[in-house]
Protein backbone atom coordinates (compact mmCIF):
# COMPACT_ATOMS: atom_id res chain seq x y z
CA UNK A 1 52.69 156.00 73.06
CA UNK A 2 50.91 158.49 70.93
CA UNK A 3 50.88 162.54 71.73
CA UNK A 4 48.33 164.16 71.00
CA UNK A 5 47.83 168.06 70.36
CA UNK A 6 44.47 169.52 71.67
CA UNK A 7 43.49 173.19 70.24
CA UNK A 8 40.94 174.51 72.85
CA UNK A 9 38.79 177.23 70.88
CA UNK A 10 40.78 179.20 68.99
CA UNK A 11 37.60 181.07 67.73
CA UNK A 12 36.31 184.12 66.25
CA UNK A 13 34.47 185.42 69.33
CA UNK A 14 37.47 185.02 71.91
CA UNK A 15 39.79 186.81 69.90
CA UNK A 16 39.68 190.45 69.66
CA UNK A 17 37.14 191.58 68.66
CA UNK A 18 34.85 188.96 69.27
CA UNK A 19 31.85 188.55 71.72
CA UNK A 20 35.03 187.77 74.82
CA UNK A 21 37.75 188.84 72.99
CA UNK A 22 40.98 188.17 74.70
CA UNK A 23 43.89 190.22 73.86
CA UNK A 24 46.55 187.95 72.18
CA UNK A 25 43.92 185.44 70.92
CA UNK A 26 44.88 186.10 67.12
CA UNK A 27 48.34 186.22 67.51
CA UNK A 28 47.86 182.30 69.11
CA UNK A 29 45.56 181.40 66.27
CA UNK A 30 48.55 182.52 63.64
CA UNK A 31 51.29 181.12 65.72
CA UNK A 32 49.47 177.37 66.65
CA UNK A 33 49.12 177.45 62.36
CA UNK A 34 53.08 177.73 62.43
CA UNK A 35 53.84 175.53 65.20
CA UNK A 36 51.54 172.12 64.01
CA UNK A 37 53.19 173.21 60.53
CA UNK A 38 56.66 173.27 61.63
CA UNK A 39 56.27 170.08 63.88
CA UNK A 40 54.46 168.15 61.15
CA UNK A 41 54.21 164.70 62.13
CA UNK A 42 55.07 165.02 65.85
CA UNK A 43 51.56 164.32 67.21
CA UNK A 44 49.71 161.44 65.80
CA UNK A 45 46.34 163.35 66.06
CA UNK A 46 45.51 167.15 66.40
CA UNK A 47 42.23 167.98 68.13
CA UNK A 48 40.06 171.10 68.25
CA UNK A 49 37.46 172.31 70.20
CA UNK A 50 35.06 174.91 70.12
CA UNK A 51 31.92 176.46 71.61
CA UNK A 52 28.74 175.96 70.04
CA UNK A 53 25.71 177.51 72.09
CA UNK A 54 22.56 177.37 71.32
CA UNK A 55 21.16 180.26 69.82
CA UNK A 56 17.30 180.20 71.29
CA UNK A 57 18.54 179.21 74.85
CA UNK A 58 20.44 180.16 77.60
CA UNK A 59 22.18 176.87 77.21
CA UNK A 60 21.60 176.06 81.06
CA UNK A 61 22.49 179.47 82.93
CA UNK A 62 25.59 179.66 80.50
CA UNK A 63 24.74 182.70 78.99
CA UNK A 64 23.72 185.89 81.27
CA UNK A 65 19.98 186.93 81.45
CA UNK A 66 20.70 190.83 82.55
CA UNK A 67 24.02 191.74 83.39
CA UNK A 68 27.07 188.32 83.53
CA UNK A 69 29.47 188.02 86.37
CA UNK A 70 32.20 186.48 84.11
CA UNK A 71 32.66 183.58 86.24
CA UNK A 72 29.54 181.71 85.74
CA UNK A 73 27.30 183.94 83.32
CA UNK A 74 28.56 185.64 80.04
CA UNK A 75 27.26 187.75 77.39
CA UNK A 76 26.60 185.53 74.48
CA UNK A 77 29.17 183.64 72.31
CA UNK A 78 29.92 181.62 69.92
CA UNK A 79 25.93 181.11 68.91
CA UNK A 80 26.21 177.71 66.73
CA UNK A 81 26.27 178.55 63.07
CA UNK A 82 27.74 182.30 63.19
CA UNK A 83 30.50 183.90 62.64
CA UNK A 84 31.57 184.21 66.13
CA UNK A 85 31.44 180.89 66.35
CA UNK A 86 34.06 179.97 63.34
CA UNK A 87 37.87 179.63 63.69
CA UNK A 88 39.79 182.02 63.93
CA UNK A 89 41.16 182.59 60.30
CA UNK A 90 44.69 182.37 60.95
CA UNK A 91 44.27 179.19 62.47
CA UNK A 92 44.01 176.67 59.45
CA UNK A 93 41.41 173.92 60.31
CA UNK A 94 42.57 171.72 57.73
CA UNK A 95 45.62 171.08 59.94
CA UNK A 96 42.72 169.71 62.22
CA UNK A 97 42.17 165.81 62.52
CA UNK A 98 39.28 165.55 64.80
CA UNK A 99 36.43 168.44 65.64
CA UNK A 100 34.78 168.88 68.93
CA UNK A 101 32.01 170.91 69.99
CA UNK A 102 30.90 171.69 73.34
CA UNK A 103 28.38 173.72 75.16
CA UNK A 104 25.28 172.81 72.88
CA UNK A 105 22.70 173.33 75.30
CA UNK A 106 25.02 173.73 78.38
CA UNK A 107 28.00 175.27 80.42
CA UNK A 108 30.82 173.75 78.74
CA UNK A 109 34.44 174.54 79.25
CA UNK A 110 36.41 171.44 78.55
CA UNK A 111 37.14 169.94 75.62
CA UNK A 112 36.25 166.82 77.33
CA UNK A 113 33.01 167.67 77.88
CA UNK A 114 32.29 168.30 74.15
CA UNK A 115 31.66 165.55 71.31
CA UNK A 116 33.48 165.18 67.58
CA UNK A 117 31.27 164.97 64.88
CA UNK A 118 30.67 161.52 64.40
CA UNK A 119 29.18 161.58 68.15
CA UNK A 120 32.08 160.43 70.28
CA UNK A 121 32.98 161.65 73.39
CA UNK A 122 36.33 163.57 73.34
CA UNK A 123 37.88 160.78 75.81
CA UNK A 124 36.22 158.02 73.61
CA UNK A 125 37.87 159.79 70.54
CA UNK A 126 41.66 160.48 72.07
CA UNK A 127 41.57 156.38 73.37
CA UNK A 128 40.14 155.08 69.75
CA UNK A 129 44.08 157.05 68.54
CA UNK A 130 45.80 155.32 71.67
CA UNK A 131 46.55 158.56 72.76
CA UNK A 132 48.63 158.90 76.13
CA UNK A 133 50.23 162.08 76.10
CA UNK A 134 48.58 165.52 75.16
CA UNK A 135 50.21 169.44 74.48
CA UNK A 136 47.57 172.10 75.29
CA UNK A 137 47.32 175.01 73.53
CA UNK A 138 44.31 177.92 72.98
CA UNK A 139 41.82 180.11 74.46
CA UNK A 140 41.29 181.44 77.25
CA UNK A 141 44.13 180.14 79.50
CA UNK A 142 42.34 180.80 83.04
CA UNK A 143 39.18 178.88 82.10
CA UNK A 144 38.93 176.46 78.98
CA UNK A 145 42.67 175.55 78.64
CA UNK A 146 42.53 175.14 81.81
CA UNK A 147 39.82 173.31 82.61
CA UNK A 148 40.43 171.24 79.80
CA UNK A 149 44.53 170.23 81.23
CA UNK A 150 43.10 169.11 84.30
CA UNK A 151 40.38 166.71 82.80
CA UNK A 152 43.33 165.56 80.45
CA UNK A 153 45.10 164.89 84.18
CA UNK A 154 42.01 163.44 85.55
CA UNK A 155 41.69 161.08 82.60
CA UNK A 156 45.16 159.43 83.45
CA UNK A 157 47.39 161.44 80.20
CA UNK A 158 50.47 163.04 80.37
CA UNK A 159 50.15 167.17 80.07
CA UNK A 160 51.89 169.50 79.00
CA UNK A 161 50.51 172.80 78.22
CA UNK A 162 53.06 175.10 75.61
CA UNK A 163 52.74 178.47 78.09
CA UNK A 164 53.80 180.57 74.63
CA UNK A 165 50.88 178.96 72.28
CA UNK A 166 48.18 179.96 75.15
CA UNK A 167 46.34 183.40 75.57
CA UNK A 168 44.47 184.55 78.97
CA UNK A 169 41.70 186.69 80.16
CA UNK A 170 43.59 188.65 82.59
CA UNK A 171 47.47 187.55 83.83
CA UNK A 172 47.33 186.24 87.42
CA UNK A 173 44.12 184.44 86.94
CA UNK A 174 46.17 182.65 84.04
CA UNK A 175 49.45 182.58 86.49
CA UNK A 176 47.21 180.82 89.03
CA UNK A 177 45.53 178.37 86.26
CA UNK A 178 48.86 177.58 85.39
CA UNK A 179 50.35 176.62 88.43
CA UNK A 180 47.34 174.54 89.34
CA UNK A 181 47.97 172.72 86.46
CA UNK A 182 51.22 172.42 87.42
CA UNK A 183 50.45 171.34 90.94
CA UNK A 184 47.90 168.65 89.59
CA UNK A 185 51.18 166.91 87.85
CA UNK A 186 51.22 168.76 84.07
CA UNK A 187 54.40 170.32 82.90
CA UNK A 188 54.69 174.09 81.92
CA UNK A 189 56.55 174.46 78.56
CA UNK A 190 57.40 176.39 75.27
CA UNK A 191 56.87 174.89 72.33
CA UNK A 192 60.13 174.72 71.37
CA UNK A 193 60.68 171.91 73.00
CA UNK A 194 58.57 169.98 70.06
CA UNK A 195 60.34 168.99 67.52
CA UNK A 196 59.22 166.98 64.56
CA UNK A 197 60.43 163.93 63.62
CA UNK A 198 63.44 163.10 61.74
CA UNK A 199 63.40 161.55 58.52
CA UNK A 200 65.23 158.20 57.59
């Protein structure tokens, strides 16, 4: 069995500050840098997603033409190519195995519905590493971790999302994405329950 640890957009513009800026958001970035570091070799592939709109579109409805309603329209974001769009600095990429982007041209809120840069599918990507088993951790909690634990579900892996490397939009729409994650089978834990592997 491999576990796998999937960073859902841990960028610029959800952090504060940023375009949807998420209070918390750079405090996860710094503290998922720490965690992967201190677990070092406990996941046999780290994953990362991130948004990349298009700039010149609305990238089907995504973004808001006049004012958003936040559940299906938002201001823009994460416009491939700009700042907004980078890492968070804390988080150090080079910690990161496999890239995914997602939302070029569309709503996108998974990291299953994004590709890595050689043109894979996410899914594609996590089977090619035998993965079975995936931690959750990232941005926002009440929409892309979420939605991106329950595809993990739907796709047939084991979930667990660490509930103190995760950052929300507002608390009980991240209590409620929680326990539906919870309710569709994935477990709710801290990530000190990850330990990495002993030598000898």
């Amino acid at each position: 069995m491999t576990r796998a640890l999937l960073i859902v957009d841990v960028q610029n513009d959800f952090t504060e500050g940023g375009a949807l800026g998420v209070d918390g958001g750079a405090a996860v970035a710094e503290n998922v840098t720490a965690f992967v570091r201190r677990t070092s070799g406990a996941y046999g592939v780290v994953f990362a997603s991130r948004d990349w709109h298009d700039g010149d579109t609305s990238n089907g409805g995504h973004f808001a033409d006049g004012a958003p309603d936040f559940v299906d329209t938002w201001p823009r974001h994460c416009v491939a190519g700009t700042p907004g769009a980078d890492y968070h600095p804390a988080l150090d990429a080079s910690l990161v195995d496999v890239h995914v982007r997602k939302g070029q041209g569309v709503p996108a809120y998974s990291l299953f519905e994004g590709t890595t840069d050689d043109g894979r599918t996410a899914s594609a990507a996590l089977a090619a590493h035998g993965v079975t088993e995936v931690d959750v951790v990232g941005i926002a909690t009440d929409h892309c971790v979420r939605a991106t634990a329950l595809d993990a579900i739907e796709h047939g892996l084991h979930v667990r999302i660490l509930t103190d490397l995760v950052a929300g939009v507002a608390p009980d729409p991240s209590a409620a994405a929680l326990a539906e994650v919870a309710h569709h089978g994935g477990e709710l834990v801290s990530s000190t329950v990850v330990e990495a592997p002993s030598e000898g």
